[in-house]
C-alpha atoms as a PDB file:
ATOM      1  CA  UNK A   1      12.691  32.037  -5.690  1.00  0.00           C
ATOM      2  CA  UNK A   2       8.790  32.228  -5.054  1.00  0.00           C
ATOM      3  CA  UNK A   3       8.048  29.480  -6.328  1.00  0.00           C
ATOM      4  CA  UNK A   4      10.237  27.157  -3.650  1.00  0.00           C
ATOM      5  CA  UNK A   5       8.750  27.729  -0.891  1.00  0.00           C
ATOM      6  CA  UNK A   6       4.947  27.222  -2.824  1.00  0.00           C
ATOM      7  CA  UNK A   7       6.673  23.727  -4.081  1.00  0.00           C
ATOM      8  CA  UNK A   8       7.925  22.908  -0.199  1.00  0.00           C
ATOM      9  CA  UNK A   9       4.134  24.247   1.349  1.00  0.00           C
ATOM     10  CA  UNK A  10       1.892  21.687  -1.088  1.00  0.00           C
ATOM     11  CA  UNK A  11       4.653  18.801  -0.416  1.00  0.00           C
ATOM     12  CA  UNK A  12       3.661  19.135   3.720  1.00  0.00           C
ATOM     13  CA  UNK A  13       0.095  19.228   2.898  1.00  0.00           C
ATOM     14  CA  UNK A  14       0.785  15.471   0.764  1.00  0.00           C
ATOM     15  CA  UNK A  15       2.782  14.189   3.782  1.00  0.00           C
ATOM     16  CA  UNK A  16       0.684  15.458   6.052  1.00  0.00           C
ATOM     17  CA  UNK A  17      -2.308  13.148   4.071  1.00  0.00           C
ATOM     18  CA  UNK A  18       0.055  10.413   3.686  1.00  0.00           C
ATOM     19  CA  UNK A  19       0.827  10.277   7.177  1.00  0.00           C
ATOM     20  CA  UNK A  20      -2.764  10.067   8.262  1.00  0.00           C
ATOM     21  CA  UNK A  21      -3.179   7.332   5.337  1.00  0.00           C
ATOM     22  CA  UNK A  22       0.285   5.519   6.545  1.00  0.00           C
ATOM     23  CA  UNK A  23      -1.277   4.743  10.247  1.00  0.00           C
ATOM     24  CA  UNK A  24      -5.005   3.495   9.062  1.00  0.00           C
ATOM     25  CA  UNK A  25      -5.033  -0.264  10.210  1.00  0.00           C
ATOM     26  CA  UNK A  26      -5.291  -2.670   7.499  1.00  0.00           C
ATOM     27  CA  UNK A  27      -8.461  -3.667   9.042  1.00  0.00           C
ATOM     28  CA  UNK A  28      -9.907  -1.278   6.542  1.00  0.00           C
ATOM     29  CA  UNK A  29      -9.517  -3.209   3.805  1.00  0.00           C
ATOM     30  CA  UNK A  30     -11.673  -5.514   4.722  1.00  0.00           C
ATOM     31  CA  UNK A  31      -9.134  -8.499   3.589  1.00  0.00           C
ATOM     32  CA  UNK A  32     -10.130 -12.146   3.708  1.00  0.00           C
ATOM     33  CA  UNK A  33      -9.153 -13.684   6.969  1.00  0.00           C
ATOM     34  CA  UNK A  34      -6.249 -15.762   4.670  1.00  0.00           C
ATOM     35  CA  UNK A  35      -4.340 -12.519   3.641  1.00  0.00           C
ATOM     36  CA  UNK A  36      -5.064 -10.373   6.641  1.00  0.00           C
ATOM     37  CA  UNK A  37      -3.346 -13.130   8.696  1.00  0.00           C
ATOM     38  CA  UNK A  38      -0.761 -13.528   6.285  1.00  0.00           C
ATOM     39  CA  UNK A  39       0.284  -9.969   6.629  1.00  0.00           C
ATOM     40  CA  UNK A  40      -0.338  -9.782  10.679  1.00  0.00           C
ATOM     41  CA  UNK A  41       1.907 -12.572  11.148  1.00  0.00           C
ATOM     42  CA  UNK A  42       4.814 -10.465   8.926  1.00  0.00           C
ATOM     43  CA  UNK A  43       4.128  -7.369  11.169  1.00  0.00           C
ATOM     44  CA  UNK A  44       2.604  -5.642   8.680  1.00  0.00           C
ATOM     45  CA  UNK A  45      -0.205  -3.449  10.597  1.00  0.00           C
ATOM     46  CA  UNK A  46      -1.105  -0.482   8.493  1.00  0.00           C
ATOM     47  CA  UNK A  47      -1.300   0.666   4.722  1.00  0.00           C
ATOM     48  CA  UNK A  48       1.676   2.124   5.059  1.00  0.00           C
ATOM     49  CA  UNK A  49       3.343  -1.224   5.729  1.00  0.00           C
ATOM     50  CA  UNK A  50       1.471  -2.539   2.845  1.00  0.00           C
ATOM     51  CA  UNK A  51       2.518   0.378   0.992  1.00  0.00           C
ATOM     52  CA  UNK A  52       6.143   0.104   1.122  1.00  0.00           C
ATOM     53  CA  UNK A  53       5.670  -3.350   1.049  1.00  0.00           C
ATOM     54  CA  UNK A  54       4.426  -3.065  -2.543  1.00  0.00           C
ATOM     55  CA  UNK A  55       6.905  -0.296  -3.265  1.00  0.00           C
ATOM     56  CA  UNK A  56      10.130  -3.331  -2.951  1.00  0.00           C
ATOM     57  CA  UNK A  57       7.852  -5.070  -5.499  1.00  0.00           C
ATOM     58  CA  UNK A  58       5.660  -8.251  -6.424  1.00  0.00           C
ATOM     59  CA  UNK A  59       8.400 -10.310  -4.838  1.00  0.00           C
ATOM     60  CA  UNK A  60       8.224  -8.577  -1.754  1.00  0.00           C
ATOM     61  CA  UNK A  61       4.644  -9.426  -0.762  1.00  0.00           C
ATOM     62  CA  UNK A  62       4.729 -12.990  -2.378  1.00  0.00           C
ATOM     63  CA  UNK A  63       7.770 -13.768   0.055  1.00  0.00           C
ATOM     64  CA  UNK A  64       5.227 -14.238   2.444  1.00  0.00           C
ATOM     65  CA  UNK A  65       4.233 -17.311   3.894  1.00  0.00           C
ATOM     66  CA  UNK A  66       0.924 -18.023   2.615  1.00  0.00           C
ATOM     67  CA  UNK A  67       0.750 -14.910   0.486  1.00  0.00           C
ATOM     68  CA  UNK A  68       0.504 -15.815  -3.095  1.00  0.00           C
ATOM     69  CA  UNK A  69      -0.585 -14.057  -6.753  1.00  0.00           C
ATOM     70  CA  UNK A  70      -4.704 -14.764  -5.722  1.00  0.00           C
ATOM     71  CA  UNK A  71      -3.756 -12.667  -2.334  1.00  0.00           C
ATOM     72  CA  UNK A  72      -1.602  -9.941  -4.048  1.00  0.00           C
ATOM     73  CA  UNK A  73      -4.449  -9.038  -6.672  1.00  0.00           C
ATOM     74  CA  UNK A  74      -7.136  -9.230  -3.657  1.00  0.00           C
ATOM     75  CA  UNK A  75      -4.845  -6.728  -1.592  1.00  0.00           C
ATOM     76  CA  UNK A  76      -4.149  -4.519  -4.404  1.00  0.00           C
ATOM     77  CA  UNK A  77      -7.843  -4.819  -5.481  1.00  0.00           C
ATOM     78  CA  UNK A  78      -8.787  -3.909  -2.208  1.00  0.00           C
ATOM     79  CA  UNK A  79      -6.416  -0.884  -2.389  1.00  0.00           C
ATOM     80  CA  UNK A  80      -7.892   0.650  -5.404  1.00  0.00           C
ATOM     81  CA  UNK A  81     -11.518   0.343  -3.921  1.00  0.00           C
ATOM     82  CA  UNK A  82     -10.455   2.343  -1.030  1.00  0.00           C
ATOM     83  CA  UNK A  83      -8.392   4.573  -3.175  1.00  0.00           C
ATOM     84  CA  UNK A  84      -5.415   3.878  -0.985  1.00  0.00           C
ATOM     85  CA  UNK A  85      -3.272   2.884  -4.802  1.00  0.00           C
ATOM     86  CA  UNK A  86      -3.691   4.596  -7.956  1.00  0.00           C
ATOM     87  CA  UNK A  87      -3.518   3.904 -11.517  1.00  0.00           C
ATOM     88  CA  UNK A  88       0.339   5.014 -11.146  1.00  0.00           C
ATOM     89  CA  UNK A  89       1.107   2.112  -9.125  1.00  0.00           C
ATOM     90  CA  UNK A  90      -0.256  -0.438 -11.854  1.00  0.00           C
ATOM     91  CA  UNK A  91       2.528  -1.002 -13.649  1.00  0.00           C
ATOM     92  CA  UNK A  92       4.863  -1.740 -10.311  1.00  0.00           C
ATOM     93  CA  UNK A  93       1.950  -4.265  -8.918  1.00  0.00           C
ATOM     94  CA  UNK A  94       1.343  -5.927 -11.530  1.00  0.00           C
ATOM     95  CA  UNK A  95       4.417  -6.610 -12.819  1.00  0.00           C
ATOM     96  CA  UNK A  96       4.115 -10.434 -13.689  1.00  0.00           C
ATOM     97  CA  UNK A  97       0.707  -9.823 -15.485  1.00  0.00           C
END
């Protein structure tokens, strides 16, 4: 019974990071004007959008206009450099490759 409340405690701490990670603009990505203005004019405003963007899948973020597989490895390249997506999320990002 100890041991649920420890589990619960760490979990808050994680969303507590992820919710400070989930309202950073995507302007710190530093994104090429082409894929930054892709994903303004979709609404997408923070990493979190681009985040559960990229959770749906590949097809998700190549649905948008202008967005295609050159702009999907810059934004997930651009991810990993800011340490925004681990090597976990590989295999769901790169799907196709």
């Amino acid at each position: 019974y100890d041991s649920e409340p420890d589990i619960e405690t760490v979990g808050a701490k994680d969303l507590s990071k992820n919710a400070q990670l989930y309202e950073k603009p995507i302007e710190e990505l530093d994104l090429s004007v082409r894929v930054f203005n892709s994903l303004k004019r979709t609404g997408i405003t923070t990493i979190g959008d681009v985040l559960d963007m990229l959770d749906r899948g590949p097809d998700a973020m190549l649905a948008i206009r202008n967005f295609g597989e050159k702009s999907l490895d810059e934004l997930i390249e651009k991810l990993r450099e800011k340490n925004y997506l681990k090597k976990e999320g590989d295999s769901d990002a790169h799907a196709d490759e």
